[in-house]
Protein backbone atom coordinates (compact mmCIF):
# COMPACT_ATOMS: atom_id res chain seq x y z
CA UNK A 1 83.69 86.50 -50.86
CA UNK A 2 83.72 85.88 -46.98
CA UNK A 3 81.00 83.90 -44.60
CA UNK A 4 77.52 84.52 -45.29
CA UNK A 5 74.15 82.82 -45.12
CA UNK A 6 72.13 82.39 -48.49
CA UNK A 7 68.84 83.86 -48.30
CA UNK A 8 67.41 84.31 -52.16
CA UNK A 9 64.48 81.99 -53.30
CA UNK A 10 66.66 80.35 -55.62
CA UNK A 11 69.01 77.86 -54.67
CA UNK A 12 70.01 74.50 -56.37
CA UNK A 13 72.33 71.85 -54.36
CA UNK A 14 74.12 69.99 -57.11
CA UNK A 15 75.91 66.63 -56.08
CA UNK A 16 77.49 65.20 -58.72
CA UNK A 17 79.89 62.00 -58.87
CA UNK A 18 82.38 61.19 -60.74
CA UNK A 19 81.12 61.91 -57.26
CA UNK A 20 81.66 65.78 -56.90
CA UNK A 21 79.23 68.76 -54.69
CA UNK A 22 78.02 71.85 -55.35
CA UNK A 23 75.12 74.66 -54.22
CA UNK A 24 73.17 77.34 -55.91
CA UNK A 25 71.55 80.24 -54.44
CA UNK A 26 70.98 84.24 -55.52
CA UNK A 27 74.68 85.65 -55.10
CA UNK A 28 76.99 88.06 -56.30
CA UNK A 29 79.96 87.34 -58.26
CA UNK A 30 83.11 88.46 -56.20
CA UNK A 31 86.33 87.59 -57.19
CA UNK A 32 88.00 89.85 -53.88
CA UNK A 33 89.67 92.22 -56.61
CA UNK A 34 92.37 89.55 -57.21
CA UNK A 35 91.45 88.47 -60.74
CA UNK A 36 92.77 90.06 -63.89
CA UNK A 37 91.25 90.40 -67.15
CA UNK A 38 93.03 87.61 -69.47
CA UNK A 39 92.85 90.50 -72.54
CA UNK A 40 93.27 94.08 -72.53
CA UNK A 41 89.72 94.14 -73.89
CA UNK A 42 87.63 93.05 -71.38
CA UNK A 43 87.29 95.12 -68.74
CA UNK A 44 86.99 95.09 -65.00
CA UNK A 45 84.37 92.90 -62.87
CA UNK A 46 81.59 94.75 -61.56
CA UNK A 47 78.27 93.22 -59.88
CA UNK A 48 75.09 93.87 -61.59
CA UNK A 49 72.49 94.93 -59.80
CA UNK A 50 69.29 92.72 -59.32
CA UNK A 51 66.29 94.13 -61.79
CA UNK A 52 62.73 95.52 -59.89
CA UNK A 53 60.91 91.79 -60.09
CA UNK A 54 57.52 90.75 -58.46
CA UNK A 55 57.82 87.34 -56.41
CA UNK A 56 55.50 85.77 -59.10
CA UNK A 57 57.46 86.22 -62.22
CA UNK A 58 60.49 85.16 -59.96
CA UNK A 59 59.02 82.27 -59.08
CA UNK A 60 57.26 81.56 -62.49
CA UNK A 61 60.88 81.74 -64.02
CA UNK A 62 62.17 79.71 -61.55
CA UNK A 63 59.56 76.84 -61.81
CA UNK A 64 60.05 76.51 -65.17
CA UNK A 65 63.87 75.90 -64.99
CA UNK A 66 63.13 73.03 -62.58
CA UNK A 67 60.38 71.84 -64.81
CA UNK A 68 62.44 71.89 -67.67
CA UNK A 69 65.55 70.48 -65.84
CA UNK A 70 63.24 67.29 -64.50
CA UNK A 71 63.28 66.24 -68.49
CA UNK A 72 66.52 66.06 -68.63
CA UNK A 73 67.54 64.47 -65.28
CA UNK A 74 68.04 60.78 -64.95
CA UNK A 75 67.90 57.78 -62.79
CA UNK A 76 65.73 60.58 -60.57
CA UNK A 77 68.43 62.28 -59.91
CA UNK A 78 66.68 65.99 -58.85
CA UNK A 79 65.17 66.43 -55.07
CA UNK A 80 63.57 68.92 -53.93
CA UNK A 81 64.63 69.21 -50.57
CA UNK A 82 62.73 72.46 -49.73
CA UNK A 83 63.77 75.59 -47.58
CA UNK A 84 67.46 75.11 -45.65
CA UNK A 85 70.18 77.09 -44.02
CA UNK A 86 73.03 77.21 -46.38
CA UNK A 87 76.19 78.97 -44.62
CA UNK A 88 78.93 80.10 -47.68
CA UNK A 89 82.57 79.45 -46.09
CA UNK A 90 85.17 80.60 -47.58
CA UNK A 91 88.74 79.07 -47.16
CA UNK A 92 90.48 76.90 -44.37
CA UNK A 93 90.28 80.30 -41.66
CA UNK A 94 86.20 79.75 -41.84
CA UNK A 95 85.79 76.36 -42.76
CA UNK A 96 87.95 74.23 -40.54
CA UNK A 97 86.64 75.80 -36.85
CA UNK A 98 83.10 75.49 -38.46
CA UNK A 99 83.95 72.18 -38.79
CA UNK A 100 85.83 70.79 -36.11
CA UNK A 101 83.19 72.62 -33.56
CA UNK A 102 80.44 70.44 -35.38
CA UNK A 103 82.81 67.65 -35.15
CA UNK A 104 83.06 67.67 -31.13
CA UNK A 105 79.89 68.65 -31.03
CA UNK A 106 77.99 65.11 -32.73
CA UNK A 107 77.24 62.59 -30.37
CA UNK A 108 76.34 59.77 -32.65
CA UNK A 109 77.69 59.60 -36.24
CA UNK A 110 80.22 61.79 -38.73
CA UNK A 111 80.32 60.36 -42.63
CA UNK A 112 82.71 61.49 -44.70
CA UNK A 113 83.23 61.44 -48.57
CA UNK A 114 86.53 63.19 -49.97
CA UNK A 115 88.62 62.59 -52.82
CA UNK A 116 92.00 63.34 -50.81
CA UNK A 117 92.82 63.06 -47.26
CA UNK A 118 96.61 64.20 -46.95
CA UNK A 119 98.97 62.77 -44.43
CA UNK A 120 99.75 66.10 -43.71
CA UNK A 121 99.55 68.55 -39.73
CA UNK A 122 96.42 69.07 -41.17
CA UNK A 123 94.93 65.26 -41.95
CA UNK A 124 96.73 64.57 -39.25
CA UNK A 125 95.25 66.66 -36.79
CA UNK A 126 91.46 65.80 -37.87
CA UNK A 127 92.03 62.34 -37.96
CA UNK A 128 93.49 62.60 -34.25
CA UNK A 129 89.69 64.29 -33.40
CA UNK A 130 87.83 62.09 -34.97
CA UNK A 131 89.83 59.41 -33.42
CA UNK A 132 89.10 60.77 -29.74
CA UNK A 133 85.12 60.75 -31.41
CA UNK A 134 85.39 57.19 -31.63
CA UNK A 135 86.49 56.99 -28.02
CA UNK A 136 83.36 58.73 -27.35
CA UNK A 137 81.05 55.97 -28.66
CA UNK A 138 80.56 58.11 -32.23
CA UNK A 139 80.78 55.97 -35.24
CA UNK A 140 82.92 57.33 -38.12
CA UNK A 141 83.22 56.54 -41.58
CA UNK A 142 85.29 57.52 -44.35
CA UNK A 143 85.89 56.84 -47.78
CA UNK A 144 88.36 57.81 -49.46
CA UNK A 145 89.67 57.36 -53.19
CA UNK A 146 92.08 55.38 -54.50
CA UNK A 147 93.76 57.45 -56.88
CA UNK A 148 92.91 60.90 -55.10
CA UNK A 149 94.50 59.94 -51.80
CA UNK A 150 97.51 57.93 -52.88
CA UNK A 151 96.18 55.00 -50.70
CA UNK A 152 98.35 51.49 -51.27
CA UNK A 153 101.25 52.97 -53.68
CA UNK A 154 104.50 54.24 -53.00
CA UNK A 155 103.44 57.23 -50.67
CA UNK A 156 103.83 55.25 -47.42
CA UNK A 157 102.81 58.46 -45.34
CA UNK A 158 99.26 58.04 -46.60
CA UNK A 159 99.07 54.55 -45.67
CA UNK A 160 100.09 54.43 -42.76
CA UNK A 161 97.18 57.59 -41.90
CA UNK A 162 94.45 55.61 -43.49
CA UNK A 163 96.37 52.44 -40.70
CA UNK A 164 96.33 54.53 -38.17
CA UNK A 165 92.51 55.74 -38.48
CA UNK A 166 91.49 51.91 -39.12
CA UNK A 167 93.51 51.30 -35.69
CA UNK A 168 91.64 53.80 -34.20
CA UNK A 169 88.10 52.54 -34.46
CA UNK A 170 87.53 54.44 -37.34
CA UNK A 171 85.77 52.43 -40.58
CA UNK A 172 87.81 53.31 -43.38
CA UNK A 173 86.86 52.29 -47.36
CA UNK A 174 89.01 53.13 -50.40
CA UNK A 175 86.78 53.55 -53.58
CA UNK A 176 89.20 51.20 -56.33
CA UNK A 177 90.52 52.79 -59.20
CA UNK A 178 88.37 53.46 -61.98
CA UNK A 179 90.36 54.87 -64.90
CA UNK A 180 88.49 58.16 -65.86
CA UNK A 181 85.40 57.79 -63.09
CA UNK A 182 87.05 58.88 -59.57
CA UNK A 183 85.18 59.83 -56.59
CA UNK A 184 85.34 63.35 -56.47
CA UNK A 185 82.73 64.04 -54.11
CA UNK A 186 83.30 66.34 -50.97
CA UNK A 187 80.27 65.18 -48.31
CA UNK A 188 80.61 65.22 -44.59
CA UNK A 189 77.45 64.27 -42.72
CA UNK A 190 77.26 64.27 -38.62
CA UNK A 191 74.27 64.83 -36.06
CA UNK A 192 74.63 68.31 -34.76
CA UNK A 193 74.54 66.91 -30.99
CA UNK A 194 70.83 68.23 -30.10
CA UNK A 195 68.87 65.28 -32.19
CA UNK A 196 69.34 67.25 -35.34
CA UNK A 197 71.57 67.04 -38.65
CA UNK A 198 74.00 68.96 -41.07
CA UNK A 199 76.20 68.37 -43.81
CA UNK A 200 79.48 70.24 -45.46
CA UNK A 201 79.63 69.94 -49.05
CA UNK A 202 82.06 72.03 -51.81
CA UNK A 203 85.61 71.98 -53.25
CA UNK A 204 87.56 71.29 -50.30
CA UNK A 205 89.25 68.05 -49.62
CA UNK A 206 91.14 67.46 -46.58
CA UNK A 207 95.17 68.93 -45.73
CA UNK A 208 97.45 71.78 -46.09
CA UNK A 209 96.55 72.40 -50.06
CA UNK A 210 93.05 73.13 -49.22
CA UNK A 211 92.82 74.87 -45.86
CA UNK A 212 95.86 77.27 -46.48
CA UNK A 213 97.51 77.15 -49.46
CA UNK A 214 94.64 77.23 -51.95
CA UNK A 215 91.63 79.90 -52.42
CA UNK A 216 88.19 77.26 -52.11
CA UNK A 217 84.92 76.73 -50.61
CA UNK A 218 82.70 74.95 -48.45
CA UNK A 219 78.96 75.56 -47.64
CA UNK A 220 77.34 74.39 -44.46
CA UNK A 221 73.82 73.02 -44.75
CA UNK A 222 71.19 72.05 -42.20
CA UNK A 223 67.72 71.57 -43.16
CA UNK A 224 65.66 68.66 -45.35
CA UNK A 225 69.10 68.88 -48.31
CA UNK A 226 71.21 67.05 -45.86
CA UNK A 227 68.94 63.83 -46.45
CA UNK A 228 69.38 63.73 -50.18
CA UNK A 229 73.16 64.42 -49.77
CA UNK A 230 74.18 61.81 -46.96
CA UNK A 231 72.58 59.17 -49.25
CA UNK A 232 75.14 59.73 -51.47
CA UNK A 233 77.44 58.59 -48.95
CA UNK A 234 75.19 55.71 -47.83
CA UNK A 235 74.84 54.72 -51.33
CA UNK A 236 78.33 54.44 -52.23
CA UNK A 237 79.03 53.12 -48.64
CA UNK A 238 76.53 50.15 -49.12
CA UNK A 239 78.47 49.31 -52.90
CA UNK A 240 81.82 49.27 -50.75
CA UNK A 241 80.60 47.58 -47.80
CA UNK A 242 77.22 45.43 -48.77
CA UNK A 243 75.99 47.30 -44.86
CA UNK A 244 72.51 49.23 -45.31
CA UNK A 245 72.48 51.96 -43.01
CA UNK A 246 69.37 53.52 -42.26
CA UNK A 247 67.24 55.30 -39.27
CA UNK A 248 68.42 58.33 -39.71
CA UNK A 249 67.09 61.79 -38.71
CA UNK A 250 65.14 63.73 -41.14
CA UNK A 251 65.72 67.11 -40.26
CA UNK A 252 62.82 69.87 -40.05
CA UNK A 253 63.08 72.79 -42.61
CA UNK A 254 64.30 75.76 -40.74
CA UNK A 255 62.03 79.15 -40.37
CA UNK A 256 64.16 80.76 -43.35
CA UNK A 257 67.00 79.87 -45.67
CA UNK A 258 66.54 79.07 -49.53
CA UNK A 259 64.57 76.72 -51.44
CA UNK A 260 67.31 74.05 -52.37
CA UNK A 261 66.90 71.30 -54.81
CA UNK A 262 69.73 68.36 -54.75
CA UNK A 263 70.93 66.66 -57.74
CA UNK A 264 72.31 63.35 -57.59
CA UNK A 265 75.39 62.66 -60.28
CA UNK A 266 76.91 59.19 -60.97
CA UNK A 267 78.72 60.07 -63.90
CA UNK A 268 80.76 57.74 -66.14
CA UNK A 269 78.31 56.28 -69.04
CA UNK A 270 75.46 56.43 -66.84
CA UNK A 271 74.27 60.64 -66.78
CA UNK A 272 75.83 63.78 -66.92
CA UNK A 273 73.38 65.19 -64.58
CA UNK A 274 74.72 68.17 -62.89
CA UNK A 275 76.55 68.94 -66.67
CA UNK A 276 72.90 69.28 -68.38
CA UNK A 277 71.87 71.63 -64.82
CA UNK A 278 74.48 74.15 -65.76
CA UNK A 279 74.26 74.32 -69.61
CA UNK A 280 70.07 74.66 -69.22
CA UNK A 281 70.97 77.47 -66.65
CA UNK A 282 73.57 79.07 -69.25
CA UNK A 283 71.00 78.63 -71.70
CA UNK A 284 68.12 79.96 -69.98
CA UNK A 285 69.77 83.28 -68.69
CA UNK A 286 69.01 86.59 -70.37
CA UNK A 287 70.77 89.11 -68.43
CA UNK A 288 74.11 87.43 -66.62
CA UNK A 289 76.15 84.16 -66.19
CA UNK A 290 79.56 84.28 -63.93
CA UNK A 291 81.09 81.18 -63.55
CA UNK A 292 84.49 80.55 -61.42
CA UNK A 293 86.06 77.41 -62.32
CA UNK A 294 89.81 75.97 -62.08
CA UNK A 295 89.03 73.24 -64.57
CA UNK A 296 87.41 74.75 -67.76
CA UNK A 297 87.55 72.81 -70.67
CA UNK A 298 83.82 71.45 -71.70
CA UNK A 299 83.37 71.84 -75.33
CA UNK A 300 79.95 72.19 -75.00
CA UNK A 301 79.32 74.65 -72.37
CA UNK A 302 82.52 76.62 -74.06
CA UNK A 303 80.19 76.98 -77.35
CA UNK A 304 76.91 77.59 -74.49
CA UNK A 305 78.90 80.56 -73.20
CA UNK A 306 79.68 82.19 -76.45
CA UNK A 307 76.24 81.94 -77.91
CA UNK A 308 74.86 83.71 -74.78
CA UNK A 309 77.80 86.44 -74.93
CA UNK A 310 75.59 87.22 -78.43
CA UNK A 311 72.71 87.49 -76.61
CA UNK A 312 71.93 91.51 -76.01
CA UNK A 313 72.43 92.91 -73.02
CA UNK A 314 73.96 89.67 -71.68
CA UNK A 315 77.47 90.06 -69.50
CA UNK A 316 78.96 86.78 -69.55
CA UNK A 317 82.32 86.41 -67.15
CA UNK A 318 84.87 83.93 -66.13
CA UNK A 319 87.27 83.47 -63.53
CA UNK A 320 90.29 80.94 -64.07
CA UNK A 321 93.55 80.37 -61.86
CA UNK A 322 96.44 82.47 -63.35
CA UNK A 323 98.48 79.25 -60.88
CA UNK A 324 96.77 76.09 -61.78
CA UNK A 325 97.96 72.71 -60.31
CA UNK A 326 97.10 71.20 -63.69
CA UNK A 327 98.87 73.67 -65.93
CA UNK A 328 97.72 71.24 -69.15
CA UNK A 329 93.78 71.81 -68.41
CA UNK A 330 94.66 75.66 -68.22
CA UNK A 331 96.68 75.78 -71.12
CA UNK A 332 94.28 73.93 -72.88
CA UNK A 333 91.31 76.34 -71.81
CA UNK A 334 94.08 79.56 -72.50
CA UNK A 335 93.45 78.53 -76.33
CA UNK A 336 90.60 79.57 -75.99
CA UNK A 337 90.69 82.82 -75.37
CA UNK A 338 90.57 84.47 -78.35
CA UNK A 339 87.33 82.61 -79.61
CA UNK A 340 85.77 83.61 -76.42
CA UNK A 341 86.77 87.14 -75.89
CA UNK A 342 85.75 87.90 -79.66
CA UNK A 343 82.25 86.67 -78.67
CA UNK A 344 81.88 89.33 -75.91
CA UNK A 345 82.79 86.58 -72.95
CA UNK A 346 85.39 88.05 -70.13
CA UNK A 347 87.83 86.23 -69.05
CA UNK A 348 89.65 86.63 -65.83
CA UNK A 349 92.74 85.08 -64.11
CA UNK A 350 92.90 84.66 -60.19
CA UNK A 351 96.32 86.12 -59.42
CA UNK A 352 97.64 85.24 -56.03
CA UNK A 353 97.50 81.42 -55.50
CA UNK A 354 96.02 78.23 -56.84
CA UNK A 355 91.96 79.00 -56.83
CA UNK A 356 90.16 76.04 -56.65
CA UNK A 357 86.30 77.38 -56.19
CA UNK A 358 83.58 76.59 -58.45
CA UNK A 359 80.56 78.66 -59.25
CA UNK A 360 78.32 79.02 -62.32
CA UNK A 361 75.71 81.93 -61.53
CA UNK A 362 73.35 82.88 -64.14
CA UNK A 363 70.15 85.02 -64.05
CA UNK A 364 66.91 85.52 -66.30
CA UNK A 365 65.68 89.24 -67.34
CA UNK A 366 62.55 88.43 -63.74
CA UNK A 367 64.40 85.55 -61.69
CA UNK A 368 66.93 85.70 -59.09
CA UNK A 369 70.43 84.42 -60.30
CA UNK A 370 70.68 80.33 -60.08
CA UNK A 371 74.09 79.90 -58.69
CA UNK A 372 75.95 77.20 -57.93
CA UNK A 373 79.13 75.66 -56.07
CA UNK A 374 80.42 71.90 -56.92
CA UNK A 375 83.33 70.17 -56.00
């Protein structure tokens, strides 16, 4: 799938935390003709076409999955943050110069959230930008987790980045370890120069994994969504810190772009937020559900997927990594397979490198397919 803008009615921004991203919109499923049935019985990917549906059923189906969702959200965790811009990048070619040009362009703030920053050509050379930011009079702030970037344990070359930022002028937080809740969110806020704002959110963290060696995803977003989604950051900025930063830009909704609703995730024993989002989606499609995901092993949307497979006329399709950098998570999804595939539900592997994208599409017999990305 290459660069494009989403236009559909649909689209639902997803932020979740153990911190983690992701965005919905009408889409088509494209795996790029790289992904291989997992059995010799299910056969080839092919989009499905869009059925003949007036804007009233479409938006009648549609405003009863977000009425329905609101139920089951806590700590008011769903905003609707109306109409934005939402630019699909695909891999380090488009993401990194969409980034670094927003980077030089900002003239007063960039925020950034990522689970791993590596000491790599690549950390190296966007902490060496944001540095000469600083210089500029820009304030920048990162945090960083413990566990995800290696920070203050035996891999010296990532401490002595996160030293060199911090010598820099650069504020610098590491989330502490919390066995099984990291900070897996992917958020990077800046003004966009001009008085405006806009925000990156997806599967990518930061280095050579992400931007070359590894098939992922970013999307771009200006409009009202960037609000919802930089007070992640200033949420989990204010626990690190005790500083409450505030006076920031609201930006105006721009003349087209897709209606966008952001969840907010904190995970652990406190929600599973963006978890009860896709299995209501799953559960509320009639006619599709595509979902691309490098980590598949929830029990219950497993048994979600196979009781829509049953469904008739339903096409239900995966995509996994045939490389995985957790082989033990594929493994344990491989198992599996034969449960799956008997229910009607297609599995695919990625073949030619570690794919690290996330999507979950799904679509009603009237509505537009409710798609989304996370980190």
């Amino acid at each position: 799938m290459g660069k494009g803008h989403i236009t559909g009615f649909a689209a639902l921004a997803a932020l979740a935390a153990l911190p983690c991203c992701a965005v919905a919109a009408g889409t088509d499923f494209d795996s790029g003709g790289a992904a291989q049935p997992a059995s010799s019985n299910a056969i080839s990917s092919q989009q499905v076409p869009q059925a003949d549906m007036s804007n009233a059923n479409s938006n009648a189906d549609w405003q009863d999955y977000i009425s329905r969702l609101t139920a089951l959200i806590k700590g008011g965790g769903l905003h609707n943050a109306g109409v934005n811009d939402l630019r699909l990048l695909v891999d380090g070619a488009q993401v990194m110069p969409s980034v670094k040009q927003d980077i030089l362009n900002a003239k007063s703030f960039v925020d950034i959230e990522v689970f791993q920053f590596e000491p790599d050509q690549i950390g190296g050379a966007l902490a060496a930008l944001l540095a000469r930011k600083v210089q500029q009079g820009v304030h920048v702030r990162i945090i960083l987790d413990y566990y995800g970037s290696f920070v203050d344990n035996s891999k010296d070359d990532e401490n002595k980045l996160v030293d060199s930022m911090r010598k820099a002028g650069i504020e610098v937080q590491v989330r502490p370890y919390q066995l099984l809740h990291l900070d897996h969110r992917k958020v990077m806020v800046m003004d966009d120069g001009n008085g405006g704002l806009l925000a990156y959110t997806g599967g990518m963290n930061i280095g050579r994994h992400y931007q070359q060696l590894w098939h992922d995803q970013q999307t771009r977003v200006v409009g009202p969504a960037v609000t919802p989604l930089h007070q992640s950051f200033l949420d989990d900025w204010k626990k690190l810190t005790g500083q409450n930063l505030s006076g920031f830009t609201v930006s105006a909704p721009p003349q087209s772009g897709a209606q966008t609703y952001v969840i907010t995730h904190v995970g652990g024993d406190t929600d599973e937020n963006i978890k009860q989002a896709y299995l209501l989606a799953i559960k509320t499609a009639r006619r599709s559900i595509r979902i691309e995901d490098p980590y598949f092993t929830d029990d219950d949307i497993l048994k979600a997927l196979m009781g829509a497979a049953a469904l008739p006329g339903m096409k239900v399709q995966l995509i996994v990594p045939k490389q995985d950098d957790e082989m033990i998570t594929l493994h344990a999804f491989r198992a599996h397979y034969p449960d799956l595939i008997k229910a009607g539900v297609e599995v695919y592997e990625y073949q030619p490198r570690m794919e690290h994208r996330r999507w979950t599409i799904s679509g009603s017999r009237r509505a537009p397919p409710i798609s989304t990305t996370r980190a």
